[in-house]
C-alpha atoms as a PDB file:
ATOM      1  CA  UNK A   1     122.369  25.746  47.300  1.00  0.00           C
ATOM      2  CA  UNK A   2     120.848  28.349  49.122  1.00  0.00           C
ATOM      3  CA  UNK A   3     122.752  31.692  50.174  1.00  0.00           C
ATOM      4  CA  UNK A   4     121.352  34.032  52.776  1.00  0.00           C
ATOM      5  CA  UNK A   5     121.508  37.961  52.783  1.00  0.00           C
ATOM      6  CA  UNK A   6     120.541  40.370  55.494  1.00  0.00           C
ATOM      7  CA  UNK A   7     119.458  43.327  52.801  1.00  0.00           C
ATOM      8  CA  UNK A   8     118.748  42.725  49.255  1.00  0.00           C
ATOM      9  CA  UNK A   9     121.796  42.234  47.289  1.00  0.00           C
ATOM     10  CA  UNK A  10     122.128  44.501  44.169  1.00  0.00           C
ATOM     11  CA  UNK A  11     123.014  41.282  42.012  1.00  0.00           C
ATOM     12  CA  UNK A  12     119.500  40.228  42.972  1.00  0.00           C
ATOM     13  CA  UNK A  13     117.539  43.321  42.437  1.00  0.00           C
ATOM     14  CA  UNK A  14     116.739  43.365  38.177  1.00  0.00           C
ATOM     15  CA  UNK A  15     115.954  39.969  38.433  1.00  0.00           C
ATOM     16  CA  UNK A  16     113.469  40.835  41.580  1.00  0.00           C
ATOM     17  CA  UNK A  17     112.279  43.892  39.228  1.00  0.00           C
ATOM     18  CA  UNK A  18     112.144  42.083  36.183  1.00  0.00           C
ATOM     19  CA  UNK A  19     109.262  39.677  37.731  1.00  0.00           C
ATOM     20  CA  UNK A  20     105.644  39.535  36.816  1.00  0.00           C
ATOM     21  CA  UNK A  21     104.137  37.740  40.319  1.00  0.00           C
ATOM     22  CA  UNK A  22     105.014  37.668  43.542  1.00  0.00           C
ATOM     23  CA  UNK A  23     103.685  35.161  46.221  1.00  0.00           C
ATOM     24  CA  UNK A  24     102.804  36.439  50.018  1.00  0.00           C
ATOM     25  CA  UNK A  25     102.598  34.589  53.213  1.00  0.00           C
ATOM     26  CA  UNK A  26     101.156  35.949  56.431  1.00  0.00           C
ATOM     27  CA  UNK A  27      99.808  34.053  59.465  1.00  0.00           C
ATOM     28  CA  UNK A  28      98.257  35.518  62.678  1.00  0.00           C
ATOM     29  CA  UNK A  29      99.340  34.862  66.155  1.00  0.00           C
ATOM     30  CA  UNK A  30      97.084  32.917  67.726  1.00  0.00           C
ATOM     31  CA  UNK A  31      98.116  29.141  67.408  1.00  0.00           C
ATOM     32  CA  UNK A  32      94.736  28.034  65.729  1.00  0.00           C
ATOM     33  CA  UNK A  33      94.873  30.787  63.355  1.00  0.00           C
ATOM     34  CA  UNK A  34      95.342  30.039  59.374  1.00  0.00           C
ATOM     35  CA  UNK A  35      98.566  30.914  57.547  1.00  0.00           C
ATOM     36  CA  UNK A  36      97.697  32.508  54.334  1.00  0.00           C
ATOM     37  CA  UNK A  37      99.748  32.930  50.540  1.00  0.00           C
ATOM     38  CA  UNK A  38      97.981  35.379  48.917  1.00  0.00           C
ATOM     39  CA  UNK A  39      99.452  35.183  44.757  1.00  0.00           C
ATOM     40  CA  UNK A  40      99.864  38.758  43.596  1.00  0.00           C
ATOM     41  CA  UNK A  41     100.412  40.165  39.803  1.00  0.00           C
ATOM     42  CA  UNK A  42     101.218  43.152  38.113  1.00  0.00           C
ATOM     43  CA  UNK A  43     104.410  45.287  38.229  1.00  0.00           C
ATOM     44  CA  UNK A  44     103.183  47.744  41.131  1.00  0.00           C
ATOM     45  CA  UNK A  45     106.235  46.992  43.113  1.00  0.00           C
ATOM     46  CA  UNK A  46     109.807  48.169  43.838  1.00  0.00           C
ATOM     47  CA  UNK A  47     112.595  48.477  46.208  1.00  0.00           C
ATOM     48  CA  UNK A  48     113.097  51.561  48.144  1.00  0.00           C
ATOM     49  CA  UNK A  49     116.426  50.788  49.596  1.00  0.00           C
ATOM     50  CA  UNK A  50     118.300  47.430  50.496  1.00  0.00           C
ATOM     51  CA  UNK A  51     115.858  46.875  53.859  1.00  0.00           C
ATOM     52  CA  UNK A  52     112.541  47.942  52.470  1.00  0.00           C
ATOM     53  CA  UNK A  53     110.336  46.602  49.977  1.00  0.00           C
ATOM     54  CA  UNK A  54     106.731  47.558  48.780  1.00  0.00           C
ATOM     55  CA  UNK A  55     103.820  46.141  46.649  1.00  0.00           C
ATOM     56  CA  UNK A  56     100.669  47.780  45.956  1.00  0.00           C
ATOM     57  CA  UNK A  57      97.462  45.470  47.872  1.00  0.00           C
ATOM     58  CA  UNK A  58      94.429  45.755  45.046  1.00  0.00           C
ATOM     59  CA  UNK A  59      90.657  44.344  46.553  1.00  0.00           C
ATOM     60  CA  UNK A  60      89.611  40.969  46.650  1.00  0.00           C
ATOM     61  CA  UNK A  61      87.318  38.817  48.695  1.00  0.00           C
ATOM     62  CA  UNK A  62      89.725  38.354  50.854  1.00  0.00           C
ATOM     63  CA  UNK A  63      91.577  40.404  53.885  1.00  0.00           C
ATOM     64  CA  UNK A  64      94.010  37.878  55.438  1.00  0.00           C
ATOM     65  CA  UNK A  65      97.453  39.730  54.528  1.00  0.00           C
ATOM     66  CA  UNK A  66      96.352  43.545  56.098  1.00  0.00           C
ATOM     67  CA  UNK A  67      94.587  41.519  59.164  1.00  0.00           C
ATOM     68  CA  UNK A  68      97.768  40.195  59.977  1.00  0.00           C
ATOM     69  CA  UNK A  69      99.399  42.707  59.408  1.00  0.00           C
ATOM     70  CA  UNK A  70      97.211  45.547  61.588  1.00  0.00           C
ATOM     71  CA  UNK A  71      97.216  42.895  64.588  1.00  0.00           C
ATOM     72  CA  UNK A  72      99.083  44.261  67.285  1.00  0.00           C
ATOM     73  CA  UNK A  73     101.969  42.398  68.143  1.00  0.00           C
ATOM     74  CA  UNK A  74     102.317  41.000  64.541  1.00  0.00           C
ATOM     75  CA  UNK A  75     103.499  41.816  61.247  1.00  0.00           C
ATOM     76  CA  UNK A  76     105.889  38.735  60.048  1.00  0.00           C
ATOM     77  CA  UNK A  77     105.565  38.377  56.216  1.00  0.00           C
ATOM     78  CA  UNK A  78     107.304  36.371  53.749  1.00  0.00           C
ATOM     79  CA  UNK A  79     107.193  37.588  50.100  1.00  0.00           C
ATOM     80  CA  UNK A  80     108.489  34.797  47.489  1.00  0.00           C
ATOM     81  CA  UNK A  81     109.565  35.184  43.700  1.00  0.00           C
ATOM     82  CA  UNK A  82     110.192  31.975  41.415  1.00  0.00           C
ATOM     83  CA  UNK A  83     111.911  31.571  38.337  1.00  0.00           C
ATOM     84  CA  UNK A  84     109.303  30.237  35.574  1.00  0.00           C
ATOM     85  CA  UNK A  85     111.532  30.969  32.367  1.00  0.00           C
ATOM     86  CA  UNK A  86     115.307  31.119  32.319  1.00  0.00           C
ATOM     87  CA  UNK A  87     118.126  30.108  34.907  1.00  0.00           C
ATOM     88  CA  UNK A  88     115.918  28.564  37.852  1.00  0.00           C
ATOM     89  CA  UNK A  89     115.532  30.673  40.853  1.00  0.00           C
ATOM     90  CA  UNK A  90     113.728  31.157  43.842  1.00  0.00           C
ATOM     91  CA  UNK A  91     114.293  34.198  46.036  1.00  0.00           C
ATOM     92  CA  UNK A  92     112.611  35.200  49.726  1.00  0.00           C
ATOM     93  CA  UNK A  93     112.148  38.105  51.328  1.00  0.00           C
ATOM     94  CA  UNK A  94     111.756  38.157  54.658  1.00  0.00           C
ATOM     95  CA  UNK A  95     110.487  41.035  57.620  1.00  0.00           C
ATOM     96  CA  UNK A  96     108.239  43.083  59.195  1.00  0.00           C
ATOM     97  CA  UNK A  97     105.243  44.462  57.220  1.00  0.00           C
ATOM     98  CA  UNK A  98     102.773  47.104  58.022  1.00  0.00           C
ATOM     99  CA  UNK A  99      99.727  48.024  55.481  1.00  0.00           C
ATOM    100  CA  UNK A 100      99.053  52.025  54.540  1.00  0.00           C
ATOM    101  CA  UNK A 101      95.970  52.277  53.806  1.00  0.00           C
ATOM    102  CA  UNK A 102      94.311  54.127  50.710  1.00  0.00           C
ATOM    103  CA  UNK A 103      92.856  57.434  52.243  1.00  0.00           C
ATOM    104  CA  UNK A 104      95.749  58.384  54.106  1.00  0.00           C
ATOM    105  CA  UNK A 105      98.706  60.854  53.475  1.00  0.00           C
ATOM    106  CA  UNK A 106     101.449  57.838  53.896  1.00  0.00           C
ATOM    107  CA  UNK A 107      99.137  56.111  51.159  1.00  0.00           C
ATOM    108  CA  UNK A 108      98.808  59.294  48.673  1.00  0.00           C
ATOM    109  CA  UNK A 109     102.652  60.483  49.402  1.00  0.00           C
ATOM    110  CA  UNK A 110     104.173  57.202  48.776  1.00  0.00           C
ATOM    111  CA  UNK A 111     101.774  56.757  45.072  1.00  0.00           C
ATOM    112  CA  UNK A 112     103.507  60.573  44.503  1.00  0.00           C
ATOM    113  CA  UNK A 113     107.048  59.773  44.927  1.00  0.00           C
ATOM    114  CA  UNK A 114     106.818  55.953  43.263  1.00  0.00           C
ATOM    115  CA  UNK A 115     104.757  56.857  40.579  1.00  0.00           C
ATOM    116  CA  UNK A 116     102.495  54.364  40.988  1.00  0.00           C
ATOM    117  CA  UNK A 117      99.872  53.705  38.585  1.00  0.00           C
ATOM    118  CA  UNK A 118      96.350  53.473  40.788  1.00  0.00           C
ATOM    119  CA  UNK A 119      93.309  51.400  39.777  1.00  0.00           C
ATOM    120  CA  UNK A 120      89.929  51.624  40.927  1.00  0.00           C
ATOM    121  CA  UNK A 121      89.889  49.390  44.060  1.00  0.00           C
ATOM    122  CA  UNK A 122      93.478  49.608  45.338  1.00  0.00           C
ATOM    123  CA  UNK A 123      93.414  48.936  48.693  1.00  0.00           C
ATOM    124  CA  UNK A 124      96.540  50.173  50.131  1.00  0.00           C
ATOM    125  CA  UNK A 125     100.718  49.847  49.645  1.00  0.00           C
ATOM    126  CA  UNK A 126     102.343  46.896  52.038  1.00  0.00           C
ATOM    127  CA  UNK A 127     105.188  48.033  53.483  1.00  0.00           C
ATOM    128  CA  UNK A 128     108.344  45.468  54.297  1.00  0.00           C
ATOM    129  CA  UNK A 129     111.241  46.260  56.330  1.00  0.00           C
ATOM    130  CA  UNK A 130     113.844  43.481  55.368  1.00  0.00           C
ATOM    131  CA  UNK A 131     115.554  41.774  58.089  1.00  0.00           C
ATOM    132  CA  UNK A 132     116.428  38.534  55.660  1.00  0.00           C
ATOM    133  CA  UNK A 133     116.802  37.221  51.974  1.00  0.00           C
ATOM    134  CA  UNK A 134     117.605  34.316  50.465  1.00  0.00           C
ATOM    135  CA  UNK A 135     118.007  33.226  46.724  1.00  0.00           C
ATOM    136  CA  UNK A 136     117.976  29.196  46.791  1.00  0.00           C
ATOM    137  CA  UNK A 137     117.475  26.898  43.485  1.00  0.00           C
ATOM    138  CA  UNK A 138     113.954  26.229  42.146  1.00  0.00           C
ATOM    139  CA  UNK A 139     114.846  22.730  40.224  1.00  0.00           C
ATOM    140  CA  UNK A 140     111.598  21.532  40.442  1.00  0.00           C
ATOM    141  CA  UNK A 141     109.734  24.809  39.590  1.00  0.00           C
ATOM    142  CA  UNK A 142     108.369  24.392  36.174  1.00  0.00           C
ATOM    143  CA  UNK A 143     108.615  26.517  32.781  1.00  0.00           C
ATOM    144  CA  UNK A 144     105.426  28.354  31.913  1.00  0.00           C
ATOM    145  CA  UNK A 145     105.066  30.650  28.991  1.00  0.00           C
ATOM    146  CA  UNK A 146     104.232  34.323  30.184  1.00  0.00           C
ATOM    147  CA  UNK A 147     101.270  35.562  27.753  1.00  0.00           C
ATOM    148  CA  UNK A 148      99.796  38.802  29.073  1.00  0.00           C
ATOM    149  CA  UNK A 149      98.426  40.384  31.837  1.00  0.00           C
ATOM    150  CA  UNK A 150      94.964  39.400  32.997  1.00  0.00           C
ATOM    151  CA  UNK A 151      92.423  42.715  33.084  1.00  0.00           C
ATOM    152  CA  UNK A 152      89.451  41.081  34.814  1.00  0.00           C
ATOM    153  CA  UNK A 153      89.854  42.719  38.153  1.00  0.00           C
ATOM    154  CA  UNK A 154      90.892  46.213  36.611  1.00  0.00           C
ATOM    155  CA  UNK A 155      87.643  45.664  34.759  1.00  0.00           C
ATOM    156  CA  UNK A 156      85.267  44.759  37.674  1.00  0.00           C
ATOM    157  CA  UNK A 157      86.154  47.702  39.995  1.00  0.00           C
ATOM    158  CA  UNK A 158      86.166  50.328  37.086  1.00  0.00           C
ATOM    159  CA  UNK A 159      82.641  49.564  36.438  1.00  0.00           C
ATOM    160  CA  UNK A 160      82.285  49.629  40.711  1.00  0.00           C
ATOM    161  CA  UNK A 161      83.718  53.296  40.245  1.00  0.00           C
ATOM    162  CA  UNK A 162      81.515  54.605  37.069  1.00  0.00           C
ATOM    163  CA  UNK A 163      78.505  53.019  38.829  1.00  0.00           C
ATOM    164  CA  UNK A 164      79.024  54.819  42.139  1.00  0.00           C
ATOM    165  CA  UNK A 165      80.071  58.125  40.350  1.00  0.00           C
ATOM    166  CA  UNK A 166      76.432  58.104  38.340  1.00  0.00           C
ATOM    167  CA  UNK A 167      74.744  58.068  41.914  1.00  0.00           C
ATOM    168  CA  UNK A 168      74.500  54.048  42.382  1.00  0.00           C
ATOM    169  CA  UNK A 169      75.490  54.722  46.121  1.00  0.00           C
ATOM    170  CA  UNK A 170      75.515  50.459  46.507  1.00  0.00           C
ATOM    171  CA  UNK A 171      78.495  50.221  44.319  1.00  0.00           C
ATOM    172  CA  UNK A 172      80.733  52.073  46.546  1.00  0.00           C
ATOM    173  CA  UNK A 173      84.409  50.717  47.315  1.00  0.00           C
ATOM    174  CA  UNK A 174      83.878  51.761  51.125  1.00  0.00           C
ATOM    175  CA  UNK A 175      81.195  49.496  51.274  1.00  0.00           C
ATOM    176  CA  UNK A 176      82.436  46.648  49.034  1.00  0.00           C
ATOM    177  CA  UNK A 177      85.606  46.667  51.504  1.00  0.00           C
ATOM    178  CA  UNK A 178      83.206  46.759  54.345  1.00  0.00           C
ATOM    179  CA  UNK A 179      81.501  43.757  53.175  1.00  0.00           C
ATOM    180  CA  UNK A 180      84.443  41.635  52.089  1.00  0.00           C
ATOM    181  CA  UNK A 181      87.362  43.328  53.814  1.00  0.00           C
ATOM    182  CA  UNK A 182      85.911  43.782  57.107  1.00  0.00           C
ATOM    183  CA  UNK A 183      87.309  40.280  58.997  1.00  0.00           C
ATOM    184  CA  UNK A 184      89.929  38.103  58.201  1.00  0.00           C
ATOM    185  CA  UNK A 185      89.027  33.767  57.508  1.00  0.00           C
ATOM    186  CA  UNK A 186      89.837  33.958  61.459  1.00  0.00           C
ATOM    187  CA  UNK A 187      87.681  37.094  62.485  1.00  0.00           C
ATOM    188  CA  UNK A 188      90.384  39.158  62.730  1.00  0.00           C
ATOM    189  CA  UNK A 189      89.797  42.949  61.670  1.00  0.00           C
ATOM    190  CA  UNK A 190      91.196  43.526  57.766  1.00  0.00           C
ATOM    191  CA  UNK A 191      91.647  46.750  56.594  1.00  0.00           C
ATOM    192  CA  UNK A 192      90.917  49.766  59.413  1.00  0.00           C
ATOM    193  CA  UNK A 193      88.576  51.544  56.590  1.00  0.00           C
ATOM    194  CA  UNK A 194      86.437  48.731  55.871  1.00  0.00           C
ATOM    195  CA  UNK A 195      85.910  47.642  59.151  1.00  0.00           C
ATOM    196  CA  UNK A 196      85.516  51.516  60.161  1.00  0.00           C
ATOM    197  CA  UNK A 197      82.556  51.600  57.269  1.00  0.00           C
ATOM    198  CA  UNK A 198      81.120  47.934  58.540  1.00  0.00           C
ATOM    199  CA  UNK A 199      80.415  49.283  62.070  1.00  0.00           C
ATOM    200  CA  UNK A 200      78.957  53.219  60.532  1.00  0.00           C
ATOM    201  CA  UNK A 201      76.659  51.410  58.525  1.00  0.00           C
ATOM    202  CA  UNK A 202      76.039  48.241  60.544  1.00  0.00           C
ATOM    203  CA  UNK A 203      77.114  46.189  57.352  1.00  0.00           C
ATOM    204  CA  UNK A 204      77.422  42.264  57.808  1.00  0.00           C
ATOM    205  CA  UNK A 205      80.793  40.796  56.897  1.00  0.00           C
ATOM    206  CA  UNK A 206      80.906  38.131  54.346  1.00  0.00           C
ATOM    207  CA  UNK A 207      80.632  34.798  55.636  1.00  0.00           C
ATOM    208  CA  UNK A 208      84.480  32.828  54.672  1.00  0.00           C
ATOM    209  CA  UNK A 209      84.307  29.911  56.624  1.00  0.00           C
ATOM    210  CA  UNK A 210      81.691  26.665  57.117  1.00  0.00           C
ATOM    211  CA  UNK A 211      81.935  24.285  59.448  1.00  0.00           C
ATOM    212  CA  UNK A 212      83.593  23.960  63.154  1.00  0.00           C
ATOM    213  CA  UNK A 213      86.589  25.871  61.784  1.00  0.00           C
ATOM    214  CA  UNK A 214      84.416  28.763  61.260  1.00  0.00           C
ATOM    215  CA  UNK A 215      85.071  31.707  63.778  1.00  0.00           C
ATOM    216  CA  UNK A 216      82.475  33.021  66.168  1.00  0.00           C
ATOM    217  CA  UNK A 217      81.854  36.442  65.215  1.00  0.00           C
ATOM    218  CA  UNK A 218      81.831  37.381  69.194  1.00  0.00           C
ATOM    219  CA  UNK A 219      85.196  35.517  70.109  1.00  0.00           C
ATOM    220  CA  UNK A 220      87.919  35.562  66.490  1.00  0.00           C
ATOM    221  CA  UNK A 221      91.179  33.578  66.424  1.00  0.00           C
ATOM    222  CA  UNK A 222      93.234  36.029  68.444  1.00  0.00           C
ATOM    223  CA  UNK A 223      96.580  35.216  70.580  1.00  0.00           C
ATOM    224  CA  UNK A 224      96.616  35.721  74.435  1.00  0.00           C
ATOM    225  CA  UNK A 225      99.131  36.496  77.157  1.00  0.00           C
ATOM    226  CA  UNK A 226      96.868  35.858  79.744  1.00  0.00           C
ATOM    227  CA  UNK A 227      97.623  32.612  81.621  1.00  0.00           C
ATOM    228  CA  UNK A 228      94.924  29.846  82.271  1.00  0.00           C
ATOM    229  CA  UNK A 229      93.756  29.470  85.475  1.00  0.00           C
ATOM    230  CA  UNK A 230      96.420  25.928  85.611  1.00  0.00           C
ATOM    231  CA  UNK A 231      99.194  28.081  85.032  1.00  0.00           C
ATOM    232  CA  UNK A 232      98.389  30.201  87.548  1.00  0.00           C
ATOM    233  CA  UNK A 233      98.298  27.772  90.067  1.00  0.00           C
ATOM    234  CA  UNK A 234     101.376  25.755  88.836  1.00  0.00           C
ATOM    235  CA  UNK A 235     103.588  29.119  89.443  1.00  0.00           C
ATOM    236  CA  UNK A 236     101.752  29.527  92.809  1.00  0.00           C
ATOM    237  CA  UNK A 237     102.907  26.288  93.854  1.00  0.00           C
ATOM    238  CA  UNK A 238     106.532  26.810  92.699  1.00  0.00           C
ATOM    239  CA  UNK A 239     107.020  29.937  94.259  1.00  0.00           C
ATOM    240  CA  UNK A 240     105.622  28.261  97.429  1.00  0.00           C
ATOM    241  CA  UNK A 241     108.394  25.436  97.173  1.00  0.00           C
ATOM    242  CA  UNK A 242     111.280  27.794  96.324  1.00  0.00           C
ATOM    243  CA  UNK A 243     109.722  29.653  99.408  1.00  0.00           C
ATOM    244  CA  UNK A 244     110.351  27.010 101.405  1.00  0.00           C
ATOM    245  CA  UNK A 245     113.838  25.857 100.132  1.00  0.00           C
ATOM    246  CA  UNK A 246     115.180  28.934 100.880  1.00  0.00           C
ATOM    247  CA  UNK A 247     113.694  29.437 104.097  1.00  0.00           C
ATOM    248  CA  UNK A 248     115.427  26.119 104.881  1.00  0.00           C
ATOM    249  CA  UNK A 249     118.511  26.522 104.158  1.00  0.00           C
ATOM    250  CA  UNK A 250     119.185  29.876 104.849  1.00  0.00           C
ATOM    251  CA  UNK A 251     116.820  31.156 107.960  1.00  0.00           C
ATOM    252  CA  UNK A 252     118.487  29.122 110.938  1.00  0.00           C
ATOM    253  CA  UNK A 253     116.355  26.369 113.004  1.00  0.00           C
ATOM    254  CA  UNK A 254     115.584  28.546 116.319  1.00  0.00           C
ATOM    255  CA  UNK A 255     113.974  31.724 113.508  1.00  0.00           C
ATOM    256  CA  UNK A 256     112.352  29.030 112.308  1.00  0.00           C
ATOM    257  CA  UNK A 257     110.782  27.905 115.481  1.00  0.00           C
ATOM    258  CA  UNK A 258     109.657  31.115 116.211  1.00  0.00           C
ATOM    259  CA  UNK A 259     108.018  31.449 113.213  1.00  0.00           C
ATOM    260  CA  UNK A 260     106.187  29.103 113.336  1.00  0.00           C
ATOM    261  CA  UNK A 261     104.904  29.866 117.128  1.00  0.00           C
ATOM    262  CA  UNK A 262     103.905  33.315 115.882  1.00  0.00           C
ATOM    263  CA  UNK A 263     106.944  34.452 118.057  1.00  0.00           C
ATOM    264  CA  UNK A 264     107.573  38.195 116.631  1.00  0.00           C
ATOM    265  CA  UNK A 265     109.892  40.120 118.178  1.00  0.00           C
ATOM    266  CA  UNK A 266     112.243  43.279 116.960  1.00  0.00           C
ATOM    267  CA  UNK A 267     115.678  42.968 116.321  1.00  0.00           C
END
C-alpha cells in the first residue's frame, strides 16, 4: 500500500540513512531523448532538511544525470531506495535537481559543512529540492546479502591523481571528464567543466551510441518551443475563421458591405 508525503517524513529518514545504494532516474526533454537510472553506492549522502536531499556524483563514463540536469528548462529527478534485507520497502523521492559542480564555492562550502569525505574523481554534489515522497511495499524485491563496499573506482582515479601529480599531464581529471563527461548518450552537454575543457583543448567526446539512434554531433536530442511550419499555418487559419465569425455576428450587414467595397469613411 503505498502512502505519499510532500517532505520526507522523520519515521522514514534512519531507514533512508541507514542505506548502502541509491538508484537515480533522469530523462531530458526532448521526446526522443533516453531516460536514464544511474545505480549509485557509498554513504556520501544525507538530508539537509525535510525538502532537500543530496548525494555526492563520483566519474564514470557516463554524464546523463548532470546533462539533464544543466538543461535549461529541466531538472526532474527521481531518486529510489529498496529494501534488500529486513521489512520490505521501497521509498521515492521525488523533485527538482540541480548539479554543483567540483571547482566551485557551492561545491567546496557544501563538502565543509557535510563533512563529506572526497575521492579523487568526484564530480560534483546533486542537489534535490523535494516536492514528493512515497514509501510503497517492495514484495517482489529480493534478499541479497550486503558484503562490503567495492574499491575499484576509488582505486582507478587515485592512480589518475598520483599519475597527473608526477607530471603525466594525460592523466588529468579535467581531461578525463572532457573526454567522457563532455555529452550526454543524446548529445546533450554533461558537466559545464568538462565540456568547458573539451572545447579549450579541442578534445573529442567519447563516442556512446551506434547505430541510427546515435546523435549527430551538430544537431543533439534537445526539446523545442518553436512550432513547425503546419502549426503555424493551422493557427493562421483559425484565427482567420474566428475572424470571420465574429465579424458576422457582431459587425452589422450594411459595415459589412462597405467593407467589402473599400468604403472608408470616419465616424
Amino acid at each position: 500500500m503505498g502512502v505519499f508525503y510532500e517532505t520526507i517524513p522523520d519515521s522514514l529518514k534512519p531507514w533512508i540513512l541507514d542505506q548502502k545504494m541509491l538508484w537515480v532516474g533522469t530523462a531530458p526533454l526532448a521526446r526522443d531523448g533516453h531516460i536514464n537510472i544511474s545505480p549509485k553506492g557509498g554513504k556520501s549522502f544525507g538530508i539537509l532538511s525535510p525538502t532537500s536531499f543530496w548525494y555526492l556524483d563520483l566519474s564514470g563514463s557516463g554524464i546523463e544525470t548532470l546533462a539533464h540536469l544543466h538543461e535549461p528548462g529541466n531538472g526532474r529527478i527521481c531518486i529510489m531506495f529498496t529494501a534488500f534485507e529486513g521489512s520490505p520497502r521501497i521509498v521515492r523521492i521525488w523533485g527538482h535537481g540541480r548539479a554543483i559542480e567540483n571547482g566551485t564555492p557551492e561545491f567546496d562550502a557544501h563538502v565543509e559543512a557535510q563533512k563529506v569525505k572526497i575521492i579523487p574523481g568526484a564530480r560534483s554534489i546533486v542537489m534535490v529540492d523535494v516536492h514528493q515522497v512515497a514509501s510503497s511495499c517492495g514484495f517482489s524485491v529480493p534478499f541479497y546479502e550486503w558484503k562490503g563496499w567495492r574499491s575499484t573506482l576509488d582505486e582507478v582515479f587515485a592512480k589518475k591523481e598520483k599519475k597527473f601529480k608526477e607530471g603525466d599531464e594525460k592523466e588529468s581529471i579535467d581531461r578525463y571528464w572532457a573526454w567522457k563527461s563532455q555529452l550526454s548518450i543524446d548529445g546533450l552537454p554533461g558537466m559545464k567543466r568538462g565540456y568547458a575543457y573539451a572545447q579549450q583543448n579541442d578534445i573529442a567526446p567519447l563516442k556512446k551510441m551506434i547505430g541510427k539512434y546515435a546523435p549527430d554531433p551538430k544537431h543533439p536530442r534537445t526539446a523545442t518551443d518553436a512550432s513547425s511550419p503546419l502549426q503555424v499555418l493551422a493557427i493562421a487559419l483559425l484565427c482567420f475563421a474566428i475572424g470571420v465569425v465574429v465579424t458576422l455576428t457582431v459587425v452589422d450587414p450594411e459595415t459589412v458591405r462597405r467593407v467589402q467595397r473599400k468604403e472608408f469613411f470616419v465616424v
